[in-house]
C-alpha atoms as a PDB file:
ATOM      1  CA  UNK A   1     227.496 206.967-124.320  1.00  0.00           C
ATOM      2  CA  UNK A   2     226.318 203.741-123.548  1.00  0.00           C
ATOM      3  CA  UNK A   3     228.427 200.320-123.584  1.00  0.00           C
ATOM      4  CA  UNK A   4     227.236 196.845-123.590  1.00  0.00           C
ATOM      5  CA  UNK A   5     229.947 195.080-122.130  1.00  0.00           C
ATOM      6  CA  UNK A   6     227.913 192.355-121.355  1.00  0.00           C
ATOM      7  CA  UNK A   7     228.201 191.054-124.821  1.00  0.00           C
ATOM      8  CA  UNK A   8     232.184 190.790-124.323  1.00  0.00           C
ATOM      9  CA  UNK A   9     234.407 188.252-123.676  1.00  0.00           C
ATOM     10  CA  UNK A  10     236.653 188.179-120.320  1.00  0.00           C
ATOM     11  CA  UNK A  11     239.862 188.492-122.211  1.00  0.00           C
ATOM     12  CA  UNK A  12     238.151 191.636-124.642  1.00  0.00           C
ATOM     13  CA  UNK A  13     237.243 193.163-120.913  1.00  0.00           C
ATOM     14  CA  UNK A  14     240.462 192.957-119.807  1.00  0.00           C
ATOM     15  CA  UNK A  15     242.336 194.505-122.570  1.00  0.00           C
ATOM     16  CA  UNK A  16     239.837 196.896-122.573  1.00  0.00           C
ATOM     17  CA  UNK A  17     240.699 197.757-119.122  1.00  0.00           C
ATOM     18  CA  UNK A  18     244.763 197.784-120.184  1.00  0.00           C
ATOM     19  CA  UNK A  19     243.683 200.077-122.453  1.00  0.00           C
ATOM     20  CA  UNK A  20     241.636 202.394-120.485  1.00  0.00           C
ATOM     21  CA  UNK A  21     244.274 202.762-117.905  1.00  0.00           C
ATOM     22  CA  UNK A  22     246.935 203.273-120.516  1.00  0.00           C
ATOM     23  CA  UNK A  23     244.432 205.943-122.037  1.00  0.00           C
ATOM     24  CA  UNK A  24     243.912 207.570-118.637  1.00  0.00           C
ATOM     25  CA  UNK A  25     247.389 207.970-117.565  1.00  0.00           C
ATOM     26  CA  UNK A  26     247.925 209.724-121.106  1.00  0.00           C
ATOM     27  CA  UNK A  27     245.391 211.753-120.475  1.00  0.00           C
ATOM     28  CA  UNK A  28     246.281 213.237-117.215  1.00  0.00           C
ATOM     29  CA  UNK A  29     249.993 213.151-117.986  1.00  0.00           C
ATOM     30  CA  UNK A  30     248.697 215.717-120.735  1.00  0.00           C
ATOM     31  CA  UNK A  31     246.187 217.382-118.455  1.00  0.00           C
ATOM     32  CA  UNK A  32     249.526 217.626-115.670  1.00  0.00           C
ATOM     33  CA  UNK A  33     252.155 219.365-118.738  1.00  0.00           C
ATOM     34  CA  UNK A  34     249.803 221.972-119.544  1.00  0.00           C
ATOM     35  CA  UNK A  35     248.648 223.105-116.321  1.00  0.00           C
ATOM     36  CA  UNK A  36     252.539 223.487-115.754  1.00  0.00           C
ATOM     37  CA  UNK A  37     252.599 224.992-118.954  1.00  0.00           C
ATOM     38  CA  UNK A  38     249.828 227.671-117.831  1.00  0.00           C
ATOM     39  CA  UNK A  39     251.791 228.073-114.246  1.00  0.00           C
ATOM     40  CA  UNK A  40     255.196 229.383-115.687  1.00  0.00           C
ATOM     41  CA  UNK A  41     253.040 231.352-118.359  1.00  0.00           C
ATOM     42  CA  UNK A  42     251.807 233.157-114.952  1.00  0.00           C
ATOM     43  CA  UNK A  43     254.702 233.082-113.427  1.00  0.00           C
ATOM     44  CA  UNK A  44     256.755 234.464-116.702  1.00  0.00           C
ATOM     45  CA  UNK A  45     253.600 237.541-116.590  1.00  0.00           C
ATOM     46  CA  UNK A  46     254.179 238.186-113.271  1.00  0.00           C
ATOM     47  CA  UNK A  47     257.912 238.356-113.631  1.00  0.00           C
ATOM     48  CA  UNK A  48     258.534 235.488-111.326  1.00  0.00           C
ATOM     49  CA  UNK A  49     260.864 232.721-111.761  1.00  0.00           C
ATOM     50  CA  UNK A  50     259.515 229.093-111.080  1.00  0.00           C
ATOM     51  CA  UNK A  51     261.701 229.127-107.715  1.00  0.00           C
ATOM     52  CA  UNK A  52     260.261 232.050-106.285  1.00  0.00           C
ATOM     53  CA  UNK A  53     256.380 230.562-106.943  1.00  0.00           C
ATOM     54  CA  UNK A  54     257.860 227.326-105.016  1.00  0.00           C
ATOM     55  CA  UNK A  55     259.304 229.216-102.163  1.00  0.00           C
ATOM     56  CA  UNK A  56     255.811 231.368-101.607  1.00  0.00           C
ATOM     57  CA  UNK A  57     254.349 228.382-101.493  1.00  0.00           C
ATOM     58  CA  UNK A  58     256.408 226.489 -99.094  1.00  0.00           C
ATOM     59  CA  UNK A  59     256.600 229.515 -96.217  1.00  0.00           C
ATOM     60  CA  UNK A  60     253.321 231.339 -97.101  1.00  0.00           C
ATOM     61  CA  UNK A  61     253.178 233.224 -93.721  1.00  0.00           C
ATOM     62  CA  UNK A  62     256.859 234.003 -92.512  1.00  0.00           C
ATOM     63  CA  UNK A  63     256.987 235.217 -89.514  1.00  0.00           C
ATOM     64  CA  UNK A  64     257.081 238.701 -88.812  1.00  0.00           C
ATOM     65  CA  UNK A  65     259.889 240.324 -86.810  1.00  0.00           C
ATOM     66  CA  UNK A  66     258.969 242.152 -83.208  1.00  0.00           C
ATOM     67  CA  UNK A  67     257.341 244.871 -82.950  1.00  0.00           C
ATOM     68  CA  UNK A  68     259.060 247.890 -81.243  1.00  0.00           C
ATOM     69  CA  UNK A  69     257.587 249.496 -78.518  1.00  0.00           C
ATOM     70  CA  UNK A  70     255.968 252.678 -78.107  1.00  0.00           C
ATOM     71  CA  UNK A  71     255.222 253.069 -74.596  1.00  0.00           C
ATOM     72  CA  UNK A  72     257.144 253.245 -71.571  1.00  0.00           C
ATOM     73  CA  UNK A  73     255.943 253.424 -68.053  1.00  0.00           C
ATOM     74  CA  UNK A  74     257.169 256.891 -66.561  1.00  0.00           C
ATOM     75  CA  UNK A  75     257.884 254.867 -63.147  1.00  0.00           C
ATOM     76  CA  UNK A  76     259.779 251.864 -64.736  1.00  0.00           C
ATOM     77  CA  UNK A  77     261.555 252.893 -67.708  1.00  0.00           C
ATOM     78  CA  UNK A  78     262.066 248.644 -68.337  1.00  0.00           C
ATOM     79  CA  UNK A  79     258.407 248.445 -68.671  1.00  0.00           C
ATOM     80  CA  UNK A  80     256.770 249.083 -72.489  1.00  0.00           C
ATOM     81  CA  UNK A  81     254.107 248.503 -74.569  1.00  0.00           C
ATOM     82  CA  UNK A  82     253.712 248.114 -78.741  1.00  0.00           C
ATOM     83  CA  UNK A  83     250.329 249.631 -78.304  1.00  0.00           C
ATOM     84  CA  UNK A  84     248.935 246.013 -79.427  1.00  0.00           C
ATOM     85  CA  UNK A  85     246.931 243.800 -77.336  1.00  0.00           C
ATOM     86  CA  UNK A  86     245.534 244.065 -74.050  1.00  0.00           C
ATOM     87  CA  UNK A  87     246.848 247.224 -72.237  1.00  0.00           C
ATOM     88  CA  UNK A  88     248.833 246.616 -68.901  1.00  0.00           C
ATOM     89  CA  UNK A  89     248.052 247.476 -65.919  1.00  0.00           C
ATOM     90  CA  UNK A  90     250.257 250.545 -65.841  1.00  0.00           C
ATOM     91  CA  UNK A  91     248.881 251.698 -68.956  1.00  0.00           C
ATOM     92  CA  UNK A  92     245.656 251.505 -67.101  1.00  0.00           C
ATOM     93  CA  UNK A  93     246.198 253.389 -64.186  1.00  0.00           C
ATOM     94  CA  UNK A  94     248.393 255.814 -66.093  1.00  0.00           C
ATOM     95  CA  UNK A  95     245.352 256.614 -68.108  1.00  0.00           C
ATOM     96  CA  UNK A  96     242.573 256.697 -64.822  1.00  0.00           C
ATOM     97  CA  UNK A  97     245.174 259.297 -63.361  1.00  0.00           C
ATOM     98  CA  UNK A  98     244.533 261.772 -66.446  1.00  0.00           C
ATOM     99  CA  UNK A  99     247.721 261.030 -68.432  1.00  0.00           C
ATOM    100  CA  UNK A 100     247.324 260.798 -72.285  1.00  0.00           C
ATOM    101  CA  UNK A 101     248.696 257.814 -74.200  1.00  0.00           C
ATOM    102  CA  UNK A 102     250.594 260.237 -76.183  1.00  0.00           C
ATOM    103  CA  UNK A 103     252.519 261.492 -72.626  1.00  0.00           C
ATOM    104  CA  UNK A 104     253.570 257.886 -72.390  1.00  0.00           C
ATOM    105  CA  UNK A 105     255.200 257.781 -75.799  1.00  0.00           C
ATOM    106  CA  UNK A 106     258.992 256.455 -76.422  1.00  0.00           C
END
């Protein structure tokens, strides 16, 4: 679609405009009710309310709680591991002494 606008006046051009922008607001307030429209379909499919979509969306990685531990040193009761991460040092040497990690079990 082509448009000479060249062969209008600078009053035509400007209602023109007026009545692009009023067009284009229409347009994407239509565009805006039925994507909400599809949403709550989803939602409704899901069996989700509108609130819980929000709230997912707001905290989408919640913290986790601690993890317990599973390890304790024999020596020092006070000291434990979760078995994640980087093993400590009595972990280590428990383990080059011929210990199991399943002897070290809570």
């Amino acid at each position: 679609m082509s448009i000479n606008f060249n062969e209008y006046s600078l009053e035509d051009l400007k209602q023109i405009q007026k009545d692009l922008e009023k067009a284009i607001k229409s347009k994407a307030s239509e565009a805006k009710k039925t994507a909400l429209q599809q949403i709550h379909n989803i939602a409704n499919e899901h069996g989700l309310d509108l609130d819980e979509v929000l709230d997912g969306l707001k905290n989408p990685s919640k913290k986790k709680g601690k993890v317990a531990p599973k390890y304790k040193n024999p020596q020092n009761p006070q000291e434990t591991w979760t078995g994640r991460g980087r093993k400590p040092k009595w972990v280590e040497q428990a383990l080059s002494s011929g210990k199991t990690l399943g002897s070290l079990e809570i």
